[in-house]
PDB file of N, CA and C in Angstrom:
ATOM      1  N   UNK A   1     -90.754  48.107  28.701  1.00  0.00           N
ATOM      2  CA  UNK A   1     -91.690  48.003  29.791  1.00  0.00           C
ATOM      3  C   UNK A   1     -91.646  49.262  30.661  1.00  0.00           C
ATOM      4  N   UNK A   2     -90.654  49.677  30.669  1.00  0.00           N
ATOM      5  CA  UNK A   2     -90.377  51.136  31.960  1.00  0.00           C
ATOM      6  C   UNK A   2     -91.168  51.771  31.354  1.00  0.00           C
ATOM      7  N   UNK A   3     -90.854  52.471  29.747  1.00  0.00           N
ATOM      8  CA  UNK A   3     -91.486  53.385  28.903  1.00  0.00           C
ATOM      9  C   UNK A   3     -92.710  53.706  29.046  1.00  0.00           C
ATOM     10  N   UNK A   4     -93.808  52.468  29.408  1.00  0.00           N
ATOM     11  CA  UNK A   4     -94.790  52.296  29.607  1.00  0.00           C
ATOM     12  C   UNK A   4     -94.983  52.319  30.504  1.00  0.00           C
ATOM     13  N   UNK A   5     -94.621  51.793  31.494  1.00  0.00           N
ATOM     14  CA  UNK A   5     -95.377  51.921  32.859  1.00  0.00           C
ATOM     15  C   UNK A   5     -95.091  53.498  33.271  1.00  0.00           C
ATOM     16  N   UNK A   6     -93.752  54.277  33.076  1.00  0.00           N
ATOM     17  CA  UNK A   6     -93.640  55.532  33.598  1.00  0.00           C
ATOM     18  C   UNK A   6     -94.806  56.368  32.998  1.00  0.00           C
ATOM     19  N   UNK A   7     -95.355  55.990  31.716  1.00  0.00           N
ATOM     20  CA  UNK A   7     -95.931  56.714  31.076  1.00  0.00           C
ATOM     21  C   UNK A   7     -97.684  57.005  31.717  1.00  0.00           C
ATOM     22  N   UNK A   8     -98.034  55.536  32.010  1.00  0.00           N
ATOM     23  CA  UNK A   8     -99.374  55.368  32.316  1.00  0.00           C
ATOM     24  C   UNK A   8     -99.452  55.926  34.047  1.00  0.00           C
ATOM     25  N   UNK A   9     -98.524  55.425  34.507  1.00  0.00           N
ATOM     26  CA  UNK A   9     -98.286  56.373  36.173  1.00  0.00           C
ATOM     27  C   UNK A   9     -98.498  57.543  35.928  1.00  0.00           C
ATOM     28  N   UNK A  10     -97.747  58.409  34.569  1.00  0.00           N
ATOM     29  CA  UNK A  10     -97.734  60.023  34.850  1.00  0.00           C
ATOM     30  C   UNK A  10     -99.028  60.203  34.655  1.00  0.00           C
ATOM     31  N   UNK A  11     -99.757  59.432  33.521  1.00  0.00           N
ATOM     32  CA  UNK A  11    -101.044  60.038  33.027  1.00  0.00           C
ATOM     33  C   UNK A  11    -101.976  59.627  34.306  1.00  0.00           C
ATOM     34  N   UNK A  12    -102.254  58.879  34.698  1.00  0.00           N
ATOM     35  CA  UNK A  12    -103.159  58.346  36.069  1.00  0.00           C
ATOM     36  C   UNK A  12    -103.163  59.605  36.705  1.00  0.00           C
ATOM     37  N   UNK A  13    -102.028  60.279  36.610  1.00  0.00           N
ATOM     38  CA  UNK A  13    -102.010  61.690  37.803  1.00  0.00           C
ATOM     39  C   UNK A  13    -102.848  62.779  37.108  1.00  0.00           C
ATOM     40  N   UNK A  14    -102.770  62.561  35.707  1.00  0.00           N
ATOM     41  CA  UNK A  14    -103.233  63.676  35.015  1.00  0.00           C
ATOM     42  C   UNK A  14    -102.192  64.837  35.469  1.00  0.00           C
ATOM     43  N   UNK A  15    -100.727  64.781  34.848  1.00  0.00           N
ATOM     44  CA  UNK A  15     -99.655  65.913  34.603  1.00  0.00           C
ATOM     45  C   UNK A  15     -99.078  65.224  33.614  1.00  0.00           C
ATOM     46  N   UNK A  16     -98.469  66.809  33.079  1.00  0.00           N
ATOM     47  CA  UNK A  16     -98.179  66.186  31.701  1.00  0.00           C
ATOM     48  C   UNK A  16     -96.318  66.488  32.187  1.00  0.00           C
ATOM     49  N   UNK A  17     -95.422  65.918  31.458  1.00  0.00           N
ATOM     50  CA  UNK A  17     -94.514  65.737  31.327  1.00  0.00           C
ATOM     51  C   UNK A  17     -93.830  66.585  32.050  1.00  0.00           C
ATOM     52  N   UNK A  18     -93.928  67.886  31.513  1.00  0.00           N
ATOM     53  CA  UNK A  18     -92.863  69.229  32.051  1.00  0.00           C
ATOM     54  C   UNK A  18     -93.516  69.397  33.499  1.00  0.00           C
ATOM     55  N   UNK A  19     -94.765  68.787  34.105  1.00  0.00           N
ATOM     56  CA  UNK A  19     -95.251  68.807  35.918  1.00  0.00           C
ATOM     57  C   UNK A  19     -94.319  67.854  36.287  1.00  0.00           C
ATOM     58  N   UNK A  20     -94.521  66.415  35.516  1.00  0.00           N
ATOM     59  CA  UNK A  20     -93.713  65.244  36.420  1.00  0.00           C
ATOM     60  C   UNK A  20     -91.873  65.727  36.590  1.00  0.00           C
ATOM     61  N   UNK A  21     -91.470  65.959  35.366  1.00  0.00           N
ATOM     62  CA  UNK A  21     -89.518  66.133  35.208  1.00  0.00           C
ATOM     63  C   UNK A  21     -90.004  67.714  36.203  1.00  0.00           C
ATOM     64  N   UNK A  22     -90.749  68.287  36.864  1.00  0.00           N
ATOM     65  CA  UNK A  22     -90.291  69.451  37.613  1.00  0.00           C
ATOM     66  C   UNK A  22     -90.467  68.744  39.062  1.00  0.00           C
ATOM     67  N   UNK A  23     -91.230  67.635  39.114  1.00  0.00           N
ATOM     68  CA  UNK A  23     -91.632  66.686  40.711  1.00  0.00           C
ATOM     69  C   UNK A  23     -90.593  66.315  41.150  1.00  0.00           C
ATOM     70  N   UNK A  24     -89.302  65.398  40.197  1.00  0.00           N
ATOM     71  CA  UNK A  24     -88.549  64.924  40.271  1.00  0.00           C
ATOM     72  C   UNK A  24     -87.154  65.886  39.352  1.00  0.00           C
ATOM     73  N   UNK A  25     -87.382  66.825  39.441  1.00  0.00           N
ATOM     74  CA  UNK A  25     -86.066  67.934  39.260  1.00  0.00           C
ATOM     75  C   UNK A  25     -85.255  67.219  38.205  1.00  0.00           C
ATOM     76  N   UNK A  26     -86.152  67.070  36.465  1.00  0.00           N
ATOM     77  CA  UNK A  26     -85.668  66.626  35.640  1.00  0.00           C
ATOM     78  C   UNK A  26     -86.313  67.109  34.339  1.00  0.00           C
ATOM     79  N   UNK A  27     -85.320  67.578  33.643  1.00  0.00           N
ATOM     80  CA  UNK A  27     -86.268  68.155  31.618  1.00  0.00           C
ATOM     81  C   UNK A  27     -87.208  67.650  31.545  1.00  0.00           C
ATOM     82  N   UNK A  28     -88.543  68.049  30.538  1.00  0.00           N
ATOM     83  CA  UNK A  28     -89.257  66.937  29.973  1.00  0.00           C
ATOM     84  C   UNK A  28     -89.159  66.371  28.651  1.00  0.00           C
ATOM     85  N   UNK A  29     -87.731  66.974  28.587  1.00  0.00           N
ATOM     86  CA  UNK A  29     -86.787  66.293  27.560  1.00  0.00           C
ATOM     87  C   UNK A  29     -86.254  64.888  28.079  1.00  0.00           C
ATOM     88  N   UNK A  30     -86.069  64.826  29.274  1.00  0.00           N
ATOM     89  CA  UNK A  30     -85.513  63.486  29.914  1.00  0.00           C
ATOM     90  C   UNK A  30     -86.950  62.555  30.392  1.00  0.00           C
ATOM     91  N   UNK A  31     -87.738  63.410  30.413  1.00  0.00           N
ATOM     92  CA  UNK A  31     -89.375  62.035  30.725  1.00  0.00           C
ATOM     93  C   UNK A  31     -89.664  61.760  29.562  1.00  0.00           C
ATOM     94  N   UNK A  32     -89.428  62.520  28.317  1.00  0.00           N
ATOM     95  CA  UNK A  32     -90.061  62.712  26.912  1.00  0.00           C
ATOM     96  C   UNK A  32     -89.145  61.180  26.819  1.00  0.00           C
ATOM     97  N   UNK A  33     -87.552  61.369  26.706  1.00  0.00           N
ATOM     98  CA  UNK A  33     -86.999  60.011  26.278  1.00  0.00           C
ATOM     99  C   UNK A  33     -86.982  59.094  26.993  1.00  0.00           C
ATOM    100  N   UNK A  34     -87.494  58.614  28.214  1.00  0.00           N
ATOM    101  CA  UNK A  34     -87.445  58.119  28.753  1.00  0.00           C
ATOM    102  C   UNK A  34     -88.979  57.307  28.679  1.00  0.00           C
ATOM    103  N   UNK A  35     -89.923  57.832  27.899  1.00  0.00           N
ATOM    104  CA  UNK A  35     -91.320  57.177  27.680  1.00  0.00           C
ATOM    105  C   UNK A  35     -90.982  56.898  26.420  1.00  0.00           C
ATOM    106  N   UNK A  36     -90.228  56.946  25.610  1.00  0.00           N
ATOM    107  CA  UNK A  36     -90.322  57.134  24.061  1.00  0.00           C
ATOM    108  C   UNK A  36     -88.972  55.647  24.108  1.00  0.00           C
ATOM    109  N   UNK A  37     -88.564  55.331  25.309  1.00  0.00           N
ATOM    110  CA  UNK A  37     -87.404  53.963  25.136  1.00  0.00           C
ATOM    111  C   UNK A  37     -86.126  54.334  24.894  1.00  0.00           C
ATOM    112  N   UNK A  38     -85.736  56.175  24.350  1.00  0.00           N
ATOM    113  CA  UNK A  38     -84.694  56.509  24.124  1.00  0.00           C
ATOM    114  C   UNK A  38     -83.326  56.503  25.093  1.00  0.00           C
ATOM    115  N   UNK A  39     -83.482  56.441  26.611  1.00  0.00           N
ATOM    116  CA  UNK A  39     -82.326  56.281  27.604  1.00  0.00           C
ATOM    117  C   UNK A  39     -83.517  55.689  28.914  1.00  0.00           C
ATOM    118  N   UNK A  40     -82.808  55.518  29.648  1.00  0.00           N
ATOM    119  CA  UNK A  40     -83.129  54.848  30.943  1.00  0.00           C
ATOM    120  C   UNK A  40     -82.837  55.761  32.355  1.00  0.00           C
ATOM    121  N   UNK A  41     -83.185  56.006  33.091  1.00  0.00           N
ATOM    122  CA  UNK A  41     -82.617  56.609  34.248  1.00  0.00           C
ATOM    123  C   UNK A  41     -81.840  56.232  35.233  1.00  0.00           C
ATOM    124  N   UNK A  42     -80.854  57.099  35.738  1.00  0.00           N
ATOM    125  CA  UNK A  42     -79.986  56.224  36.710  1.00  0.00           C
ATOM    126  C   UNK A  42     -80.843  55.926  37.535  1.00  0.00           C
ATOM    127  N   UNK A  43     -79.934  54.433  39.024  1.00  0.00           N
ATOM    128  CA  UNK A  43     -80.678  54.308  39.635  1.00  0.00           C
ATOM    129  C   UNK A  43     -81.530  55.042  40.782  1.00  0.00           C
ATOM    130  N   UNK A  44     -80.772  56.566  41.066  1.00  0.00           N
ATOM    131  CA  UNK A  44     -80.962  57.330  42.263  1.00  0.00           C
ATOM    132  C   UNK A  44     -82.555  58.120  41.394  1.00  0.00           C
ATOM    133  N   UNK A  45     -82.589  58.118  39.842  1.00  0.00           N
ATOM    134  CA  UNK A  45     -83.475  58.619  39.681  1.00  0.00           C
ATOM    135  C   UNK A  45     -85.282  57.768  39.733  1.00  0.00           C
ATOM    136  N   UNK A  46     -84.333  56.192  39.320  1.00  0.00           N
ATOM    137  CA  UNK A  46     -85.152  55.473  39.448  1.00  0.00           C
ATOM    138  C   UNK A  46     -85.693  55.058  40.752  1.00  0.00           C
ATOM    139  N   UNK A  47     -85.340  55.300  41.570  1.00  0.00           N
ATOM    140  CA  UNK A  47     -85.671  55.285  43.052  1.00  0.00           C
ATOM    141  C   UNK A  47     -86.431  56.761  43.552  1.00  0.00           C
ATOM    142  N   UNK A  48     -86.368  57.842  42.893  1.00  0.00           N
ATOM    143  CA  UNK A  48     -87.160  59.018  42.962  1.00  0.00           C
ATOM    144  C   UNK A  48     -88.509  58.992  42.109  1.00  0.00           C
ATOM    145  N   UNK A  49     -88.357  57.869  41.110  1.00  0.00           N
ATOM    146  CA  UNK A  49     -89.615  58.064  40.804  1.00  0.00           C
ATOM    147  C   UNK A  49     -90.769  57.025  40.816  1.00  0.00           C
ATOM    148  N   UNK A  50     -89.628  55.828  41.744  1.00  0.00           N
ATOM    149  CA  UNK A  50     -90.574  54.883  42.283  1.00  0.00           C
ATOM    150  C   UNK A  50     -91.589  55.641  43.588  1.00  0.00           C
ATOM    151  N   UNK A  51     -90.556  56.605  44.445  1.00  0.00           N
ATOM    152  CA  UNK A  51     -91.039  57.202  45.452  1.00  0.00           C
ATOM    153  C   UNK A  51     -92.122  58.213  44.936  1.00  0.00           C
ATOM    154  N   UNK A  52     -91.865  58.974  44.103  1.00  0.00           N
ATOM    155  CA  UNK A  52     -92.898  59.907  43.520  1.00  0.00           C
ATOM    156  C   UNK A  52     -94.276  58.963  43.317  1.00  0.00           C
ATOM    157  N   UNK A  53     -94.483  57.962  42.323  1.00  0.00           N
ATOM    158  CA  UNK A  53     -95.461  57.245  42.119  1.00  0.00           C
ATOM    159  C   UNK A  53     -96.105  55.765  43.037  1.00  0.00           C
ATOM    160  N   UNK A  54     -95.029  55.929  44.382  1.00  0.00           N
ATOM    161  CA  UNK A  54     -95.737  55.287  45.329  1.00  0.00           C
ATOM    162  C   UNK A  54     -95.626  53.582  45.116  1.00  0.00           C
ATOM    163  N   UNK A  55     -94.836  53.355  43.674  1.00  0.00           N
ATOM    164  CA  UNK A  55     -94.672  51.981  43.419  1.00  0.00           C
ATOM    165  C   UNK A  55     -93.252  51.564  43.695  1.00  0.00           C
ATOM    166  N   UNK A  56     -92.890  50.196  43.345  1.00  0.00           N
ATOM    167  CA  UNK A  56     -91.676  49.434  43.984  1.00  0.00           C
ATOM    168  C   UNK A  56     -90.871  49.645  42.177  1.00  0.00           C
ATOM    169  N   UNK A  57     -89.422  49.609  42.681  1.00  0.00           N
ATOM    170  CA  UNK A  57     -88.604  49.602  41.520  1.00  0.00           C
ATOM    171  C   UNK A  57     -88.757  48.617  40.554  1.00  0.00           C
ATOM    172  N   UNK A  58     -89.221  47.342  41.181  1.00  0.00           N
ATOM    173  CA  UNK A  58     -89.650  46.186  40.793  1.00  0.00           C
ATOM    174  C   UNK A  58     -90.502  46.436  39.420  1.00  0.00           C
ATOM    175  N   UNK A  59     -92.138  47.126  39.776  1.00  0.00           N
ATOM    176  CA  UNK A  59     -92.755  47.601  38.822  1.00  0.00           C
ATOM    177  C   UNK A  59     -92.563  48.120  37.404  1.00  0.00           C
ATOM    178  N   UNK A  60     -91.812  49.487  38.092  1.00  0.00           N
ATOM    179  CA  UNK A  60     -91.425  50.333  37.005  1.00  0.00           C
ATOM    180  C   UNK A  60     -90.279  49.417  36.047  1.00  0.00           C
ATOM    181  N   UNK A  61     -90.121  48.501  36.281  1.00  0.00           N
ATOM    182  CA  UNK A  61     -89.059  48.032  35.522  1.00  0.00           C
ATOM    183  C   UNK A  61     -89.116  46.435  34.902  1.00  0.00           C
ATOM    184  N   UNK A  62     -90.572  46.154  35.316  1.00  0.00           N
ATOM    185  CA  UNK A  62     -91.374  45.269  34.672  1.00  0.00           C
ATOM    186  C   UNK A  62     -91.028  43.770  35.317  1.00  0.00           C
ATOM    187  N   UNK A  63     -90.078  43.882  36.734  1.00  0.00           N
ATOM    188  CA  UNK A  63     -90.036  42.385  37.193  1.00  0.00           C
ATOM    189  C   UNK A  63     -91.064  42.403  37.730  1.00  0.00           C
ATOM    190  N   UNK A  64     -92.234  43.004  38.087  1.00  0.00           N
ATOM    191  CA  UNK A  64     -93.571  42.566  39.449  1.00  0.00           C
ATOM    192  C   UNK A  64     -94.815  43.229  38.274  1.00  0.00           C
ATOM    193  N   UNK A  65     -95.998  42.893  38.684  1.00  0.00           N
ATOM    194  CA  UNK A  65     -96.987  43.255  37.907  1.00  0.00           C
ATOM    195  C   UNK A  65     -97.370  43.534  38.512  1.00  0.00           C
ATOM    196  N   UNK A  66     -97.174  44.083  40.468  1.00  0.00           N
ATOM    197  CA  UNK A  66     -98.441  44.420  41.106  1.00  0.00           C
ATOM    198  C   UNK A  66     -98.080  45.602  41.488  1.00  0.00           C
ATOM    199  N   UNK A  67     -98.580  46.465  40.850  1.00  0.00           N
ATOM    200  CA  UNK A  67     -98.407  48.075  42.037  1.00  0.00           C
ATOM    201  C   UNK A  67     -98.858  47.698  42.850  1.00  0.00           C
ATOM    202  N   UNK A  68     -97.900  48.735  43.682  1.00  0.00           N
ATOM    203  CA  UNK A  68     -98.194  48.980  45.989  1.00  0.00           C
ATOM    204  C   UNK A  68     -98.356  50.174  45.927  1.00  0.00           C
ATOM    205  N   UNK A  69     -99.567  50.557  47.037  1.00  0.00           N
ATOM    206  CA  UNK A  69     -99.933  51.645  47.428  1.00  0.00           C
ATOM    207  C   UNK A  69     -98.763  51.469  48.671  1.00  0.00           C
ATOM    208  N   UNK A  70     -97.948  53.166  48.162  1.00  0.00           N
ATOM    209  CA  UNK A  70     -97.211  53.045  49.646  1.00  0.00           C
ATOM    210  C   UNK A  70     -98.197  53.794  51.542  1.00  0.00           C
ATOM    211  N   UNK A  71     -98.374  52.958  52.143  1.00  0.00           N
ATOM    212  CA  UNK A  71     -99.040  53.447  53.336  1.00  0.00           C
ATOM    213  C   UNK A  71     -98.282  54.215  54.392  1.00  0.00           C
ATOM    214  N   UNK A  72     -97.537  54.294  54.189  1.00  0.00           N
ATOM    215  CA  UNK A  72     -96.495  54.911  55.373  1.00  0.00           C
ATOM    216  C   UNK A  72     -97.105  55.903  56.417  1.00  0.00           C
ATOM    217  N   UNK A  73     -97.026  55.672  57.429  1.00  0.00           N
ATOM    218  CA  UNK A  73     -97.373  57.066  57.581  1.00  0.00           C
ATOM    219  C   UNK A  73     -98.920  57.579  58.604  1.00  0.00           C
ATOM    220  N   UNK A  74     -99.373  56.582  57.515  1.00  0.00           N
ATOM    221  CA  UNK A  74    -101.176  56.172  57.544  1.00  0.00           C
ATOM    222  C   UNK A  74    -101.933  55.569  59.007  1.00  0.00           C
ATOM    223  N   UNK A  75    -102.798  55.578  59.433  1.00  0.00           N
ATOM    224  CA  UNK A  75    -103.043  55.115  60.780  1.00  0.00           C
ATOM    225  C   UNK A  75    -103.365  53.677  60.335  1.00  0.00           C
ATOM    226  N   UNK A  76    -104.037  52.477  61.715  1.00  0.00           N
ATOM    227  CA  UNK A  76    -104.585  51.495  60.990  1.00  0.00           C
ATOM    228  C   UNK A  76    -105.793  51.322  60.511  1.00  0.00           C
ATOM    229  N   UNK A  77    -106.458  52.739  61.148  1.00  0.00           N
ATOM    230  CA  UNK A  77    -107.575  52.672  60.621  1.00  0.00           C
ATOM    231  C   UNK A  77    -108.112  53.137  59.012  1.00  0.00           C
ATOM    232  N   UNK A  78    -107.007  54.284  58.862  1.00  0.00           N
ATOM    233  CA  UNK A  78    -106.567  54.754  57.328  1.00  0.00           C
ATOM    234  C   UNK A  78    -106.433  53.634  56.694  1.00  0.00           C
ATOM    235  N   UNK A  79    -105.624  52.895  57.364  1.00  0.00           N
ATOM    236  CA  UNK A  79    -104.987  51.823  55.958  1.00  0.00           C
ATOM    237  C   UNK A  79    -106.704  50.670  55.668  1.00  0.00           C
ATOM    238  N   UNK A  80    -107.169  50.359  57.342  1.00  0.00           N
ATOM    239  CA  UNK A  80    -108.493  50.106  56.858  1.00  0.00           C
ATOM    240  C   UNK A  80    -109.784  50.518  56.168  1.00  0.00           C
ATOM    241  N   UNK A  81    -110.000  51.947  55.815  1.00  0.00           N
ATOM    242  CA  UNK A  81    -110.955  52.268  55.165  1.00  0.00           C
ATOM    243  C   UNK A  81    -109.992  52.418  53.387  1.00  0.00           C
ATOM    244  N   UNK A  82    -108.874  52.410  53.088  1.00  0.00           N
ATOM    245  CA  UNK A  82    -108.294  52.250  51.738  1.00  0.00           C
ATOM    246  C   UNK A  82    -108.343  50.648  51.491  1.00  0.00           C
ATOM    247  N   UNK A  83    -108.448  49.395  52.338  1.00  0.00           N
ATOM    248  CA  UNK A  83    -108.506  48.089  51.710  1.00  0.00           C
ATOM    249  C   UNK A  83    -110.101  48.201  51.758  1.00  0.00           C
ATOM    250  N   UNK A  84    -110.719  49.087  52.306  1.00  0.00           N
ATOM    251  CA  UNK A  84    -112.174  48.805  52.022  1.00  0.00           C
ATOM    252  C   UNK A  84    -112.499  49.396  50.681  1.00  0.00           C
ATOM    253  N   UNK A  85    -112.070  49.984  50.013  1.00  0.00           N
ATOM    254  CA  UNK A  85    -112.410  50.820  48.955  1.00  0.00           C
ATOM    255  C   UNK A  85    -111.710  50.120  48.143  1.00  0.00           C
ATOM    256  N   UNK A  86    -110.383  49.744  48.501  1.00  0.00           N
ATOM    257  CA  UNK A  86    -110.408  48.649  47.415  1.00  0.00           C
ATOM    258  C   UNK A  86    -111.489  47.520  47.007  1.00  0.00           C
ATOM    259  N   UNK A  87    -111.414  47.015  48.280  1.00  0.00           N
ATOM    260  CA  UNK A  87    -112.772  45.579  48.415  1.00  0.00           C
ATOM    261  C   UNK A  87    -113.853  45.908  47.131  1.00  0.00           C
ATOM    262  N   UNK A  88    -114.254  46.717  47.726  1.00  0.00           N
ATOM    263  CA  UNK A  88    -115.519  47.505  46.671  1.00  0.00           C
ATOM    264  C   UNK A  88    -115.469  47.497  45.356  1.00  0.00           C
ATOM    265  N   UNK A  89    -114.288  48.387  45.037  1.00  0.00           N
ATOM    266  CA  UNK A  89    -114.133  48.475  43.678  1.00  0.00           C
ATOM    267  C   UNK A  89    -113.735  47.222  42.921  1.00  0.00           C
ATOM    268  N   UNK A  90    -113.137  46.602  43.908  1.00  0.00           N
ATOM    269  CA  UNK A  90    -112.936  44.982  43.307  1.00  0.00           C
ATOM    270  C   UNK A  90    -114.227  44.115  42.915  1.00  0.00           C
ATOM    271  N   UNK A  91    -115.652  43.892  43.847  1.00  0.00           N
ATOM    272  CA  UNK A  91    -116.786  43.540  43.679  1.00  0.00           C
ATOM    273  C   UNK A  91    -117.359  44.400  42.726  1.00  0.00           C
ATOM    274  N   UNK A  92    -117.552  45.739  42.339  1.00  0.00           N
ATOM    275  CA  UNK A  92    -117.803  46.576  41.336  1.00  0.00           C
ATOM    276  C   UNK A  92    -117.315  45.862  39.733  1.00  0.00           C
ATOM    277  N   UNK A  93    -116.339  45.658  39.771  1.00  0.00           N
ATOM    278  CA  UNK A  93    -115.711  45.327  38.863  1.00  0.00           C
ATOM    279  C   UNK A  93    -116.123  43.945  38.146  1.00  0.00           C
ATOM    280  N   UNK A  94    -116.240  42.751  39.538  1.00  0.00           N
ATOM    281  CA  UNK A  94    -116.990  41.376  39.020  1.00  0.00           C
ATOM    282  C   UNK A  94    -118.409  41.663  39.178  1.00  0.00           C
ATOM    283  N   UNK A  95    -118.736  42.499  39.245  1.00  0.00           N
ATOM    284  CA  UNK A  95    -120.526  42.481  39.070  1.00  0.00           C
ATOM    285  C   UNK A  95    -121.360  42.351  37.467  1.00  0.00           C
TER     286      UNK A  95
END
C-alpha cells in the first residue's frame, strides 16, 4: 500500500524520482525501492514525507483512505475559497 500511494503522490506533483529523494534529502535509489516494495522508510523519514505531500502518516501507510490537505498557515478565508473549490469539483464530478 505505501509503494503505491508514495508513488501516485510523487506523480500528482509531476517530479520524477531523483526531484522527490532531492525534496526529502534521499537517492532515487531509495524512492526507486521504496515504490517498487523493496524496503520501507524509517519513521523520521516517514514523517518527512507525510510533511512533503501534505498527507497524514495514516495514509501513506494505508490505515486512512482520506488524504488531508494540510491548511496551516492559511487565513479563514483561504481555507474558505479551497472548500469552495472543492464543493465544485465535487458537483462537477456527480453531474
Amino acid at each position: 500500500m505505501f509503494s503505491d500511494r508514495i508513488k501516485e503522490l510523487r506523480v500528482s506533483l509531476g517530479i520524477n524520482q531523483v526531484e522527490f529523494g532531492k525534496m526529502i534529502t534521499v537517492s532515487k535509489q531509495c524512492v526507486s525501492n521504496w515504490e517498487n516494495g523493496n524496503i520501507q522508510p524509517s519513521i523520521d523519514l516517514l514523517v518527512r514525507i507525510a510533511e512533503t505531500f501534505s498527507v497524514s502518516t495514516d495514509y501513506l501507510l494505508g490505515l486512512n483512505d482520506k488524504p488531508t490537505i494540510n491548511v496551516d498557515g492559511l487565513t479563514e478565508m483561504q481555507i474558505l475559497h479551497i472548500r469552495n473549490i472543492i464543493d465544485d469539483l465535487r458537483q462537477k464530478n456527480n453531474a
